[in-house]
C-alpha atoms as a PDB file:
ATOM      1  CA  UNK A   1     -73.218 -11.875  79.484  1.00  0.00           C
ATOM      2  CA  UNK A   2     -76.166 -10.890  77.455  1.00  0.00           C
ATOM      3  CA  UNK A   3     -75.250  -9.524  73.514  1.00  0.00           C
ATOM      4  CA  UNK A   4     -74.962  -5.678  73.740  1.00  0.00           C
ATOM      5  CA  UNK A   5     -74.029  -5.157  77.864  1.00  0.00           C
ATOM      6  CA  UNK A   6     -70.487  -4.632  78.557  1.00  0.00           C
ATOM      7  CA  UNK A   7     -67.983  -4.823  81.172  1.00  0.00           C
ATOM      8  CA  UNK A   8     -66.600  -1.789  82.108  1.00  0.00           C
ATOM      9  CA  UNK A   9     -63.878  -1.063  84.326  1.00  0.00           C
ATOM     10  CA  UNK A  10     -63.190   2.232  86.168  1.00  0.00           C
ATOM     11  CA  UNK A  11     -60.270   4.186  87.166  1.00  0.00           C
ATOM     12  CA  UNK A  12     -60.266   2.374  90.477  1.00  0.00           C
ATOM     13  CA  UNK A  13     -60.607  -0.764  88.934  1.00  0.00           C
ATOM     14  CA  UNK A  14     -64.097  -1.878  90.024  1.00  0.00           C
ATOM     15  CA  UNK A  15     -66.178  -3.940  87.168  1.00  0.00           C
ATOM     16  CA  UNK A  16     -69.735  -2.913  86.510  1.00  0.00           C
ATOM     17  CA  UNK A  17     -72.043  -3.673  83.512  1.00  0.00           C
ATOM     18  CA  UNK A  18     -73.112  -1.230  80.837  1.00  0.00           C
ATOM     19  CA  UNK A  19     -76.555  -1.620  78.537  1.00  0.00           C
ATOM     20  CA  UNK A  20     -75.912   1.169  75.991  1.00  0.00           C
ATOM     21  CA  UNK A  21     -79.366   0.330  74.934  1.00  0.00           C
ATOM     22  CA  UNK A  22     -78.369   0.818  71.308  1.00  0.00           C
ATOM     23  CA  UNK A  23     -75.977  -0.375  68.889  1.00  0.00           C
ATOM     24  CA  UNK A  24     -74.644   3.056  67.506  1.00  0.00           C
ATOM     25  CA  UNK A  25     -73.991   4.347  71.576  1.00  0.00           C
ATOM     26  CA  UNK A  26     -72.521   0.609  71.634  1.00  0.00           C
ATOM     27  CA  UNK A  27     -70.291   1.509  69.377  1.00  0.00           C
ATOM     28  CA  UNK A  28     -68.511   4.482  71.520  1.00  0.00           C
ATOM     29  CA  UNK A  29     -67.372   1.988  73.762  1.00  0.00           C
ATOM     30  CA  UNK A  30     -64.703   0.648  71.302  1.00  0.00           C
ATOM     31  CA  UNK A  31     -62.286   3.691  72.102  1.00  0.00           C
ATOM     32  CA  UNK A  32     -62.351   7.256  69.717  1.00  0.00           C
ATOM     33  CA  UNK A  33     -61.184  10.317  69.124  1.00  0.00           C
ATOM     34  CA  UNK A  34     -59.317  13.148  71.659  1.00  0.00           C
ATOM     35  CA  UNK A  35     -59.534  11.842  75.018  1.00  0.00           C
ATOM     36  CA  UNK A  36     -61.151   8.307  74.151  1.00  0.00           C
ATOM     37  CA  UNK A  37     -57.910   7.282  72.155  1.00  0.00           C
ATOM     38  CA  UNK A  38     -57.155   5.368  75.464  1.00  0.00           C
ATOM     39  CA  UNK A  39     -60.023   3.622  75.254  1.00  0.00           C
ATOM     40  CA  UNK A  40     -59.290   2.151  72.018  1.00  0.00           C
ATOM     41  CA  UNK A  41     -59.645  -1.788  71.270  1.00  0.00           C
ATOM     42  CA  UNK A  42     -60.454  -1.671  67.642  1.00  0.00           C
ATOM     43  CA  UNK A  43     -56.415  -1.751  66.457  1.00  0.00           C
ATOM     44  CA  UNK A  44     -56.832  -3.933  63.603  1.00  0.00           C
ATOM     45  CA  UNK A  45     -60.158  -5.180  61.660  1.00  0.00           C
ATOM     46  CA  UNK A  46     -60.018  -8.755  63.200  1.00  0.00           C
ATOM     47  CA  UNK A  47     -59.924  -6.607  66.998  1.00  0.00           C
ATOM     48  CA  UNK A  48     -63.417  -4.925  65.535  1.00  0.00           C
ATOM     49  CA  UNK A  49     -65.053  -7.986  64.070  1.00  0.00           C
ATOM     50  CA  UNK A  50     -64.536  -9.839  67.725  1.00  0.00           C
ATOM     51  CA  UNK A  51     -66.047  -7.452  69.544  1.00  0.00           C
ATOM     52  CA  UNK A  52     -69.051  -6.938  66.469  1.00  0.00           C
ATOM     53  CA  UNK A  53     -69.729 -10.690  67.838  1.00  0.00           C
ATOM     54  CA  UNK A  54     -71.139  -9.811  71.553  1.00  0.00           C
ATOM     55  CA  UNK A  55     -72.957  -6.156  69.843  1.00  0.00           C
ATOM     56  CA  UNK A  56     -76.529  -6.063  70.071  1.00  0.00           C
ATOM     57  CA  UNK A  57     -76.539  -7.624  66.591  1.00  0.00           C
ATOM     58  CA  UNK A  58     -76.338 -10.727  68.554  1.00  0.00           C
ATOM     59  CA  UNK A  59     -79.165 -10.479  70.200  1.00  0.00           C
ATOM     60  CA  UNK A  60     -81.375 -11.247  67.055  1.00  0.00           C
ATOM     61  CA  UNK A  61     -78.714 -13.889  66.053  1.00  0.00           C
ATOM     62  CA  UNK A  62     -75.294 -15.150  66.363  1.00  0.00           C
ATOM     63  CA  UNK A  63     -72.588 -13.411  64.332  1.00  0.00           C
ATOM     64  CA  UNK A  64     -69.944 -15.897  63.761  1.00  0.00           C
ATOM     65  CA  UNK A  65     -68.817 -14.504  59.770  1.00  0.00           C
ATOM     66  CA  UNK A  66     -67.620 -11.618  60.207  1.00  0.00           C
ATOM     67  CA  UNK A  67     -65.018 -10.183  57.757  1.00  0.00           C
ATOM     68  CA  UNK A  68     -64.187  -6.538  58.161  1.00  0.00           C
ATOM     69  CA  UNK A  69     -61.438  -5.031  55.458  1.00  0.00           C
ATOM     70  CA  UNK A  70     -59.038  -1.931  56.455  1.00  0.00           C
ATOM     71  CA  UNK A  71     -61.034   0.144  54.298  1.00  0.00           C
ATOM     72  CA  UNK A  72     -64.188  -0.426  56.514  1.00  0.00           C
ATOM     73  CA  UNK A  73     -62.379  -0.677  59.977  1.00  0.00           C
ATOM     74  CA  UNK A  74     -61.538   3.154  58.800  1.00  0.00           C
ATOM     75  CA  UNK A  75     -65.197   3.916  57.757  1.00  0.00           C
ATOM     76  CA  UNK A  76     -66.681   2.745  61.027  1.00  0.00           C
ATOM     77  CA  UNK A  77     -63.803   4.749  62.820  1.00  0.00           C
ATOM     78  CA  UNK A  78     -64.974   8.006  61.131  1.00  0.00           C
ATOM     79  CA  UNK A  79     -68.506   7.253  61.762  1.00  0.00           C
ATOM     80  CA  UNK A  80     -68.049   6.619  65.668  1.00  0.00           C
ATOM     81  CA  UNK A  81     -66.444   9.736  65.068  1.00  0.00           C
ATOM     82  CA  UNK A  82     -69.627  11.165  64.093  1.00  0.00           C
ATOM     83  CA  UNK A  83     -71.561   9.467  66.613  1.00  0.00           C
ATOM     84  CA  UNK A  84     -69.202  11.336  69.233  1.00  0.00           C
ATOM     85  CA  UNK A  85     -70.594  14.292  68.031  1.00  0.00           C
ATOM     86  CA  UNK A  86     -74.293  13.587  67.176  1.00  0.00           C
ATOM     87  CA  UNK A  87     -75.126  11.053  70.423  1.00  0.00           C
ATOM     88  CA  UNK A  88     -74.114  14.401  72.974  1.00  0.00           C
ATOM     89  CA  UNK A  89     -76.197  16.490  70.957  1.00  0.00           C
ATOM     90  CA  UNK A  90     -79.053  14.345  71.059  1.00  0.00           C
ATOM     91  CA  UNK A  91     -78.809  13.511  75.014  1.00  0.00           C
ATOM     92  CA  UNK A  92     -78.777  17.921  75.343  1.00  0.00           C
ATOM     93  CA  UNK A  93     -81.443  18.280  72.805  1.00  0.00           C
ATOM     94  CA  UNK A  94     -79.098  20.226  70.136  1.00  0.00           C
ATOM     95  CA  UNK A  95     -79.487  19.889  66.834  1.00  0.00           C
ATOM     96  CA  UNK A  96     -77.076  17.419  64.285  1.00  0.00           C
ATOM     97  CA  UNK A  97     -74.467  19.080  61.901  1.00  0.00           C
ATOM     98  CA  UNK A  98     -75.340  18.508  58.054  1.00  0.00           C
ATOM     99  CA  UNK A  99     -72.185  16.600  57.634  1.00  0.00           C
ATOM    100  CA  UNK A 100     -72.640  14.346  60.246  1.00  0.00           C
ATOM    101  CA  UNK A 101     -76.522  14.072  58.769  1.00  0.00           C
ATOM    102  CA  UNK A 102     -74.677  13.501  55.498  1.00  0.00           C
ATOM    103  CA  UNK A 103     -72.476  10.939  57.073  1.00  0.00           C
ATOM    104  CA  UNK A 104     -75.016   9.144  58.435  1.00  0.00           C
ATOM    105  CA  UNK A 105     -77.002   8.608  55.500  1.00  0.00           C
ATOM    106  CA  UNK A 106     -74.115   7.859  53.248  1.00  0.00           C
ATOM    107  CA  UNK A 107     -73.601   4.345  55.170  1.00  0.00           C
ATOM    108  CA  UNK A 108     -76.580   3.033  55.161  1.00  0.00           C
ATOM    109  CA  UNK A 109     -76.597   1.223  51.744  1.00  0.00           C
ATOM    110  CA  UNK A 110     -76.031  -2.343  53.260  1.00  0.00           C
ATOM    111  CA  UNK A 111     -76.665  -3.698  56.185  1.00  0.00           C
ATOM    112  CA  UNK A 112     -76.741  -7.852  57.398  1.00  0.00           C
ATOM    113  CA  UNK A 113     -78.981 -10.089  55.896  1.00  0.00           C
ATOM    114  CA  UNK A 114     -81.383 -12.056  58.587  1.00  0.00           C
ATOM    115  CA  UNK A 115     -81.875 -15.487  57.100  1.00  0.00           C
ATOM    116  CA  UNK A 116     -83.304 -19.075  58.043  1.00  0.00           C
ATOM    117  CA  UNK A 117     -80.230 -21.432  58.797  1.00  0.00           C
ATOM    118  CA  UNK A 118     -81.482 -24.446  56.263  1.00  0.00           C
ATOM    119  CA  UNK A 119     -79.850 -26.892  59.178  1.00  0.00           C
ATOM    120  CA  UNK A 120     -81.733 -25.698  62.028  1.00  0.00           C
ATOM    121  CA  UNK A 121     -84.642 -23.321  60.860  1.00  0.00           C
ATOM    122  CA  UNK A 122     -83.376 -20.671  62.861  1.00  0.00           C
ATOM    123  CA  UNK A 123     -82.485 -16.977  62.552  1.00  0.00           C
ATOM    124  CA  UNK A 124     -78.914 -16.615  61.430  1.00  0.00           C
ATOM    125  CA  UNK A 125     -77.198 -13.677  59.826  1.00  0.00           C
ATOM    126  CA  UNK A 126     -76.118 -14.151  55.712  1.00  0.00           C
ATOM    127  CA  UNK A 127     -72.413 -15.387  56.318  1.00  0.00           C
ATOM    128  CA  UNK A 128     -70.031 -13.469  55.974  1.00  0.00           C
ATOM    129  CA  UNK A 129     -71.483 -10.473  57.722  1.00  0.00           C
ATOM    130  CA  UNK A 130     -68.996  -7.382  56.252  1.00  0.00           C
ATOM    131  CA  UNK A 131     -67.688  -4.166  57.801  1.00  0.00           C
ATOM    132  CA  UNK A 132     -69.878  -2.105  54.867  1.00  0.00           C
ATOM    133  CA  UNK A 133     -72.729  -4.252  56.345  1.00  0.00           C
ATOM    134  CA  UNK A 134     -72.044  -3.277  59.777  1.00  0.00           C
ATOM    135  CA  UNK A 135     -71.115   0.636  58.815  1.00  0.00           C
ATOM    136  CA  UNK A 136     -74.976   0.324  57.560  1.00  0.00           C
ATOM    137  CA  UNK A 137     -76.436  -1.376  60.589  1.00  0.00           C
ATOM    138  CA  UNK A 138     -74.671   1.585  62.636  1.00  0.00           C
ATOM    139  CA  UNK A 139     -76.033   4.053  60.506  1.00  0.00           C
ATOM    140  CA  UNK A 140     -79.356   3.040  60.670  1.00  0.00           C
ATOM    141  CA  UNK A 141     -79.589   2.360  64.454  1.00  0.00           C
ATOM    142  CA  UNK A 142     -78.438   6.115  65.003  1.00  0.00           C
ATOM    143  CA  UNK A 143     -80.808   7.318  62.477  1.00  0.00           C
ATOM    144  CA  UNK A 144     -83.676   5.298  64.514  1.00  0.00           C
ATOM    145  CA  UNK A 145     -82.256   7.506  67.454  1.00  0.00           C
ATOM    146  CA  UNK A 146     -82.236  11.022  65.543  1.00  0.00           C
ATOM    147  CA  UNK A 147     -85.610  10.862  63.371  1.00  0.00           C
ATOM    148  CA  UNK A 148     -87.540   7.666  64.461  1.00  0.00           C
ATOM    149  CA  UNK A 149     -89.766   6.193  66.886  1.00  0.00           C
ATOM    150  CA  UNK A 150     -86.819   5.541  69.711  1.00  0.00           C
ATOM    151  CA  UNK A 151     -85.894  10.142  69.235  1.00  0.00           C
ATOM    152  CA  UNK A 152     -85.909  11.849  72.410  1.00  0.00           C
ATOM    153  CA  UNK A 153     -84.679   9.110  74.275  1.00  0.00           C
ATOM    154  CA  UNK A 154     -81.226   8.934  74.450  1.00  0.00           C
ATOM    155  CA  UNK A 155     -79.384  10.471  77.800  1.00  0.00           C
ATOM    156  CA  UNK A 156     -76.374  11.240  79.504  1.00  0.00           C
ATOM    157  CA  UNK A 157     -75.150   9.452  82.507  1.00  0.00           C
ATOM    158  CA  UNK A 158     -76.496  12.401  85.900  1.00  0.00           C
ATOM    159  CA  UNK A 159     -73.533  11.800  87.828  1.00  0.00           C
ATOM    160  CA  UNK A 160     -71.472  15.176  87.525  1.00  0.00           C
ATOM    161  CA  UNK A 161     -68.228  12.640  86.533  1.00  0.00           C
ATOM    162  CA  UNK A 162     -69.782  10.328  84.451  1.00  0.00           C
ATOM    163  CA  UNK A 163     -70.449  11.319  80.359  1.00  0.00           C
ATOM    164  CA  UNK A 164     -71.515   7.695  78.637  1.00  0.00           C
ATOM    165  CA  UNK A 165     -74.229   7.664  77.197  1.00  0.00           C
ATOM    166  CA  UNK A 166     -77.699   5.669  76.977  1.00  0.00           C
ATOM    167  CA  UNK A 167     -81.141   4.788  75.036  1.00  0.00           C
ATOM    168  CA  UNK A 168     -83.702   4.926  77.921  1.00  0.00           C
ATOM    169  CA  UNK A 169     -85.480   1.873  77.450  1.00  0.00           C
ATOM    170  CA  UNK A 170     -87.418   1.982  80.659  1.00  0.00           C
ATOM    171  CA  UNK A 171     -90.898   1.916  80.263  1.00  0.00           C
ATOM    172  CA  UNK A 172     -91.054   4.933  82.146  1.00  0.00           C
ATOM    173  CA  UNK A 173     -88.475   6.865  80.391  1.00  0.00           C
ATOM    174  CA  UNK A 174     -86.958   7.990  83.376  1.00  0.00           C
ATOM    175  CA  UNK A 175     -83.179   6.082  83.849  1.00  0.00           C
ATOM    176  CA  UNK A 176     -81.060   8.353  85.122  1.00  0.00           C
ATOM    177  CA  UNK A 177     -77.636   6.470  85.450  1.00  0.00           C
ATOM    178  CA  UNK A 178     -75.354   4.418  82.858  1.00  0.00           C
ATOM    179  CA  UNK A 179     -74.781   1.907  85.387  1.00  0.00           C
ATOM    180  CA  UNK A 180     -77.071   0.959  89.208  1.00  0.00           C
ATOM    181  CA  UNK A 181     -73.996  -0.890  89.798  1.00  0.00           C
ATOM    182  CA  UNK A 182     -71.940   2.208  89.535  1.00  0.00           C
ATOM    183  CA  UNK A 183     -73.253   5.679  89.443  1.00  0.00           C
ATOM    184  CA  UNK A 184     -76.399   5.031  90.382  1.00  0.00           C
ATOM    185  CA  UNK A 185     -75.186   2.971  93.444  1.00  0.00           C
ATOM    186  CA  UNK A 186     -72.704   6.084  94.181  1.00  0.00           C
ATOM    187  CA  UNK A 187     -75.794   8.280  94.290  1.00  0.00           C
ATOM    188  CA  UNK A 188     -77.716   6.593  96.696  1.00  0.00           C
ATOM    189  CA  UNK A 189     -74.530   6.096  99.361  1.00  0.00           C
ATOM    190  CA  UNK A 190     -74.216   9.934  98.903  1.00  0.00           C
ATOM    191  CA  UNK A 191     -78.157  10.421  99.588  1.00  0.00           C
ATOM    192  CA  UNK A 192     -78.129   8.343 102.465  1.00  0.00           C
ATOM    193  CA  UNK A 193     -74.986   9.527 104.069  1.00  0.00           C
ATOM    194  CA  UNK A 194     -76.312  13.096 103.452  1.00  0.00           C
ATOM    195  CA  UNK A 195     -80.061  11.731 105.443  1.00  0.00           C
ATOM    196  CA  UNK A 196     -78.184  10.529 107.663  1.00  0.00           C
ATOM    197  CA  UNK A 197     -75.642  13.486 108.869  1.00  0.00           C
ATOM    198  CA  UNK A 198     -78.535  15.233 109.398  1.00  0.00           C
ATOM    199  CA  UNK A 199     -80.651  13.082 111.751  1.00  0.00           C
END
């Protein structure tokens, strides 16, 4: 599967696949707070650093350092925390809280370090790739999202029972659903059952 699109199950147990579009809305996949506690995979740092490895990071090059301490596991916890509050805001044009502004631009010191691999004369990441890097790479791709040439574009799923969230990266700027193979498929059953009842 491509770096950055998930598999998601729902409650019934069907698969589909998920583009977040964006690393930071990426991010509230990994579980959270309130009602996404059930959702939670990142239990220990090694848990987190696994699934850093298929992130959108890896689209630009493999990750296969990555070291993430307690400390930073609990620093990238409070900052999806934020992100559960700022990323809704965004998608119903609302404005951020200064402490989740503050928040934001507190963890963007470091980030990883693109590099030539001397072997192959490819893009690689600086080994090892660390949680503060990570926090920072986070940071910055929400930041993008709030203040920079990708703002206005991030949405929330239209089906009434759906609430993840997206970066619209149609050319367009029109996606309406997280998933065609899921909510968007759902809505076009329901139009055409509803075109069809009344023929």
């Amino acid at each position: 599967m491509t770096p950055g699109t998930r598999l998601l199950v729902n409650a019934q147990g069907e698969r589909y696949r998920f583009d977040p579009g964006s690393l930071s809305l990426e991010l509230l996949l990994t579980g959270g707070p309130g009602p996404y506690e059930r959702y939670e995979i990142a239990h220990t740092p090694a848990d987190l650093a696994e699934w850093f490895t298929g992130s959108r990071l890896a689209l630009t090059a493999p990750l296969t350092d990555v070291q993430i301490r307690p400390a930073e596991l609990a620093a990238l916890k409070e900052l999806r925390g934020a992100l559960y509050r700022v990323a809704p805001a965004l998608a119903h044009g609302e404005a951020q809280s200064s402490d989740d502004v503050v928040l934001l631009n507190d963890a963007t010191a470091a980030t990883p370090r693109p590099i030539l691999a001397p072997e192959t004369r490819r893009l690689a990441w600086a080994p090892p790739v660390t949680g503060k890097q990570l926090l920072g790479a986070v940071a910055r791709d929400a930041i993008g999202l709030i203040a920079g040439e990708r703002s206005g574009r991030v949405r929330e799923c239209s089906a009434s029972d759906c609430y993840l969230l997206f970066f619209d990266t149609s050319r367009s700027g029109n996606r309406r659903w997280c998933s065609m193979e899921r909510c968007g498929n759902r809505a076009k059953i329901r139009a055409y059952r509803a075109r069809t009842e009344t023929v």
